[in-house]
Protein backbone atom coordinates (compact mmCIF):
# COMPACT_ATOMS: atom_id res chain seq x y z
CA UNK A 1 -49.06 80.68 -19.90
CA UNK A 2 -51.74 83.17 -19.41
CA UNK A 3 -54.91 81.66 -22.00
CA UNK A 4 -56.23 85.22 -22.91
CA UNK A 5 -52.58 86.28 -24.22
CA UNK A 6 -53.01 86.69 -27.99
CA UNK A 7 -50.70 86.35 -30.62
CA UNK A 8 -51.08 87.63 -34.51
CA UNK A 9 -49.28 86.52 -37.80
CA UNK A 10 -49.30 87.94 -41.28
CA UNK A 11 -48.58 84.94 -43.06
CA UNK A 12 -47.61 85.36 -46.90
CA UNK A 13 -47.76 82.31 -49.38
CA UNK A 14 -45.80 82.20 -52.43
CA UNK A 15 -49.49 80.48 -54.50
CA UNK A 16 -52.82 81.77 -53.51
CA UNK A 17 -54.45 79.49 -50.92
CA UNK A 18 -58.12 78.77 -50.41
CA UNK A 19 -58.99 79.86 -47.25
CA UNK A 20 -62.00 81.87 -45.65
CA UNK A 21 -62.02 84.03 -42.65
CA UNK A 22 -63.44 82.67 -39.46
CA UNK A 23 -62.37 79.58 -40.13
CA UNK A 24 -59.49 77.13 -38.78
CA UNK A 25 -55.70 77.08 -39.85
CA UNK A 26 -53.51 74.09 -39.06
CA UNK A 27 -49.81 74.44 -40.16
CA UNK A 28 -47.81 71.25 -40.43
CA UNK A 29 -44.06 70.57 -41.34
CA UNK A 30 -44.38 68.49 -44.18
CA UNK A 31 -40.38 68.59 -44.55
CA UNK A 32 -39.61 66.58 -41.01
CA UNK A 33 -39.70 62.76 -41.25
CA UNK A 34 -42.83 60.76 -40.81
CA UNK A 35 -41.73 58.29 -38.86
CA UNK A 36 -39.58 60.49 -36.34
CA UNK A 37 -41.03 60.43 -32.38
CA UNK A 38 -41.92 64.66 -33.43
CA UNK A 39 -44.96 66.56 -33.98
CA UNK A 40 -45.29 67.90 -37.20
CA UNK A 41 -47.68 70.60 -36.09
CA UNK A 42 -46.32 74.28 -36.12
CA UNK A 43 -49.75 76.01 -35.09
CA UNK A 44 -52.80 76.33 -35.42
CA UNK A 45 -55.22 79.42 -35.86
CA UNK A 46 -58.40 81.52 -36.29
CA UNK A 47 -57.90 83.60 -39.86
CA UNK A 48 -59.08 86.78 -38.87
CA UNK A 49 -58.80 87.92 -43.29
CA UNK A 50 -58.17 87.14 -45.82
CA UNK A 51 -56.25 89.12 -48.50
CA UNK A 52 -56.91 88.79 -52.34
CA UNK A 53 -56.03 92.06 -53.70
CA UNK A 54 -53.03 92.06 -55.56
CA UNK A 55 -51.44 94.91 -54.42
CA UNK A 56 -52.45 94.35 -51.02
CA UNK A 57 -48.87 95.60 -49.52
CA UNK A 58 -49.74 99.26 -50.42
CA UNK A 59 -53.17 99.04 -49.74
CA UNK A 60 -53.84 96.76 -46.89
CA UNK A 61 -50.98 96.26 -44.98
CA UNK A 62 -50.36 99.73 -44.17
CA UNK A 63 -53.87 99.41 -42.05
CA UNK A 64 -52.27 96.66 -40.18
CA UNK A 65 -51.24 98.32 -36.85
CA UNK A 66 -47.84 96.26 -36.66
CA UNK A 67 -45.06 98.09 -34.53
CA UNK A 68 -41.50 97.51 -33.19
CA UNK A 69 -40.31 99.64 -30.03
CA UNK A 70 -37.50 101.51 -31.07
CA UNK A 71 -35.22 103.40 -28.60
CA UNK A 72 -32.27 105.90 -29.44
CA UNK A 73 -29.77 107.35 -26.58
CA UNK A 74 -27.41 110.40 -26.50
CA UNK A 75 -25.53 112.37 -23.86
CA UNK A 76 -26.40 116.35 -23.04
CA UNK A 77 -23.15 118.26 -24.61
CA UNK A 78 -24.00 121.59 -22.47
CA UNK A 79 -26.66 123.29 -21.41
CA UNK A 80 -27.48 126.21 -23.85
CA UNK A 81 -30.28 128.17 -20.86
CA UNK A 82 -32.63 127.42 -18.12
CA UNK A 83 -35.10 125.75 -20.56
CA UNK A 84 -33.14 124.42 -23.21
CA UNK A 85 -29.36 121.58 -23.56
CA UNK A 86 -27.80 120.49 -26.28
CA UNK A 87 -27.42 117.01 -26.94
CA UNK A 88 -25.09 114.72 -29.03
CA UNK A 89 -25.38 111.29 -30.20
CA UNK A 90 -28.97 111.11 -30.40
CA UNK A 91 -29.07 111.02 -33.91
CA UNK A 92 -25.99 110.22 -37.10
CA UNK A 93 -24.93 113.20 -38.33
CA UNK A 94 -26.77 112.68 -41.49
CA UNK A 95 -30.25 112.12 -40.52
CA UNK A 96 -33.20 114.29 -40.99
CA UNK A 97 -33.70 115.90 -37.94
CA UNK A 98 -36.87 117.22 -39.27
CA UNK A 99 -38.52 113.94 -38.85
CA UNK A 100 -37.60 113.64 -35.07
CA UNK A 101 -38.71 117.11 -34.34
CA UNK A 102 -41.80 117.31 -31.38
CA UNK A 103 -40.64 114.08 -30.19
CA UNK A 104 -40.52 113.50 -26.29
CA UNK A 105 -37.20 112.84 -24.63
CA UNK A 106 -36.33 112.38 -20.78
CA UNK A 107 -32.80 113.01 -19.05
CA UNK A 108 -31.45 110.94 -16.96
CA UNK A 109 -31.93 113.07 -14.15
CA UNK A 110 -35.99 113.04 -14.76
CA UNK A 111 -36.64 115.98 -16.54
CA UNK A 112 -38.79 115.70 -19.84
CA UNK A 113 -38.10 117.05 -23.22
CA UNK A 114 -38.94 117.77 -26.99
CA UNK A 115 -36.75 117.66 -29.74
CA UNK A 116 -36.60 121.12 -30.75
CA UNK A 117 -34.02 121.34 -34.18
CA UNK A 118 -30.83 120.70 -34.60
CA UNK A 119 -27.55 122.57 -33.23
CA UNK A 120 -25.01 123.21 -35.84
CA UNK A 121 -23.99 120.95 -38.99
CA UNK A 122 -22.25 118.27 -36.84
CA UNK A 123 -26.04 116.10 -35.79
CA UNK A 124 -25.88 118.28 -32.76
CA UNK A 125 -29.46 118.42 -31.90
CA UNK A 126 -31.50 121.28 -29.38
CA UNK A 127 -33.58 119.96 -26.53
CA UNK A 128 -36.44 122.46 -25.00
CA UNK A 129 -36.89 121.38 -21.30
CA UNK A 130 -41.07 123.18 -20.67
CA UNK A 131 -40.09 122.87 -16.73
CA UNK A 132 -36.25 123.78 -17.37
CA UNK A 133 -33.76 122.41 -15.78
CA UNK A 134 -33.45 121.09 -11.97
CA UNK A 135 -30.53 122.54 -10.28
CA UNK A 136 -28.91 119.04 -9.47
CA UNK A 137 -28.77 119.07 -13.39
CA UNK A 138 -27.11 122.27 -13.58
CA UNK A 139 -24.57 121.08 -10.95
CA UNK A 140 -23.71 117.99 -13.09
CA UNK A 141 -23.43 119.86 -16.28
CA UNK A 142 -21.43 122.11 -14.71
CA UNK A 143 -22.76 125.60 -15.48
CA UNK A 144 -24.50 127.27 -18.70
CA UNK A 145 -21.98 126.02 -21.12
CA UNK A 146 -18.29 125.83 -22.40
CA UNK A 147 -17.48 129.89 -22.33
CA UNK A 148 -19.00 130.06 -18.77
CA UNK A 149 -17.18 127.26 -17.80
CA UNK A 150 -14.28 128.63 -18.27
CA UNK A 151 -14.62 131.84 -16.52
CA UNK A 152 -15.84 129.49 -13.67
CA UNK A 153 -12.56 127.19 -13.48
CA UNK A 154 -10.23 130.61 -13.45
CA UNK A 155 -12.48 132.07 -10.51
CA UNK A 156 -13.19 128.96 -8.61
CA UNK A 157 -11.82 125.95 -7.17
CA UNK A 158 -10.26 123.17 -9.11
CA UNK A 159 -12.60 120.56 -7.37
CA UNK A 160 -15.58 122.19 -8.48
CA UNK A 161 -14.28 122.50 -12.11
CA UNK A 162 -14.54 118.92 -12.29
CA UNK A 163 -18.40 118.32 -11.93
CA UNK A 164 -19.12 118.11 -15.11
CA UNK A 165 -20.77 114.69 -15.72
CA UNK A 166 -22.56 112.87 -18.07
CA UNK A 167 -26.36 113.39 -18.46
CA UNK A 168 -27.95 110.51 -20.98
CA UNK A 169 -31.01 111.42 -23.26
CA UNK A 170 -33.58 108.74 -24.26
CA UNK A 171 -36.33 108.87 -26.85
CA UNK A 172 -38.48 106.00 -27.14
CA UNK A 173 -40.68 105.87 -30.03
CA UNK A 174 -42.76 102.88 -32.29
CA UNK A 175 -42.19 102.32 -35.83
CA UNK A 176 -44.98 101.19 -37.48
CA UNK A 177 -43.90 98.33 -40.19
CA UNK A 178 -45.94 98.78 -42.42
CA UNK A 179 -46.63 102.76 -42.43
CA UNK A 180 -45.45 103.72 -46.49
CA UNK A 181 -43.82 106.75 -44.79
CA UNK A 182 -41.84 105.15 -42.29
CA UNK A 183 -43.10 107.77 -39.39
CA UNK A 184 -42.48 107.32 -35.38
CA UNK A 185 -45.25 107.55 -33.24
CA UNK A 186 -45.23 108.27 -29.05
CA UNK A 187 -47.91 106.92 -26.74
């Protein structure tokens, strides 16, 4: 194991403890038997603070820059222009879209993205595409969308109707745990 790797804990006590910052913590498990062949030690640690407000979980844990890496994946419906698809998926039906708009997305095919609104009333959502689309994309997608599609299958071959394929959309984004307003945030 690599000895500048660092690892952080919020640890929460039911009683206040005594305890200063800069100094050493040794937790034990107290509950294992004292004469079993075990070591009773569970860490041990630098406190870095020390909190003794009360209502420290509005007003010092949201200054604690604690994350999780969240990721959400949908599949490009159509393609609405040159600079713009519509995806489905992404997001439930009932979710604010609102909150997700500006975020960065990236098709499977390499082209980036921002969430631009949503596309209807059924969690449809609008994708802008600043470099448009690749023409390998348009090829899988199959054309501009459903009406043009089917003007292309009566005036062309069956075996191109069929290139229609599946194009994924990914949005990674962190969630910061302790943030009061629950916002995402892209690096």
């Amino acid at each position: 194991r690599d000895k500048t790797e660092k690892q952080w804990a919020l640890l929460v006590f039911d009683k206040p403890v005594v305890c200063r910052a800069n100094s050493l913590a040794i937790g034990s498990k107290f509950d294992t038997d004292i004469n079993a062949n075990r070591c009773r030690l569970a860490f041990k640690a630098e406190i870095l603070e020390a909190f003794t407000a009360k209502d420290y979980v509005s007003s010092v844990l949201p200054k604690l820059k604690v994350y999780k890496n969240k990721s959400r994946e949908g599949t490009v419906e159509r393609v609405h222009d040159d600079y713009s698809v519509i995806c489905k998926g992404l997001l439930k039906k009932e979710t604010n879209i609102a909150l997700f708009s500006g975020l960065r997305v990236e098709l499977s095919t390499g082209e980036s993205g921002v969430i631009d609104g949503s596309f209807g009333l059924s969690g449809k959502i609008k994708i802008r595409l600043p470099d448009g689309l690749k023409p390998e994309t348009k090829v899988l997608l199959g054309g501009k969308g459903k009406k043009s599609k089917k003007k292309q299958t009566e005036t062309t071959e069956p075996q191109q109707a069929n290139t229609n394929q599946a194009v994924s959309v990914a949005m990674h984004f962190k969630r910061y745990i302790y943030d009061p307003a629950k916002r995402m945030a892209q690096t």
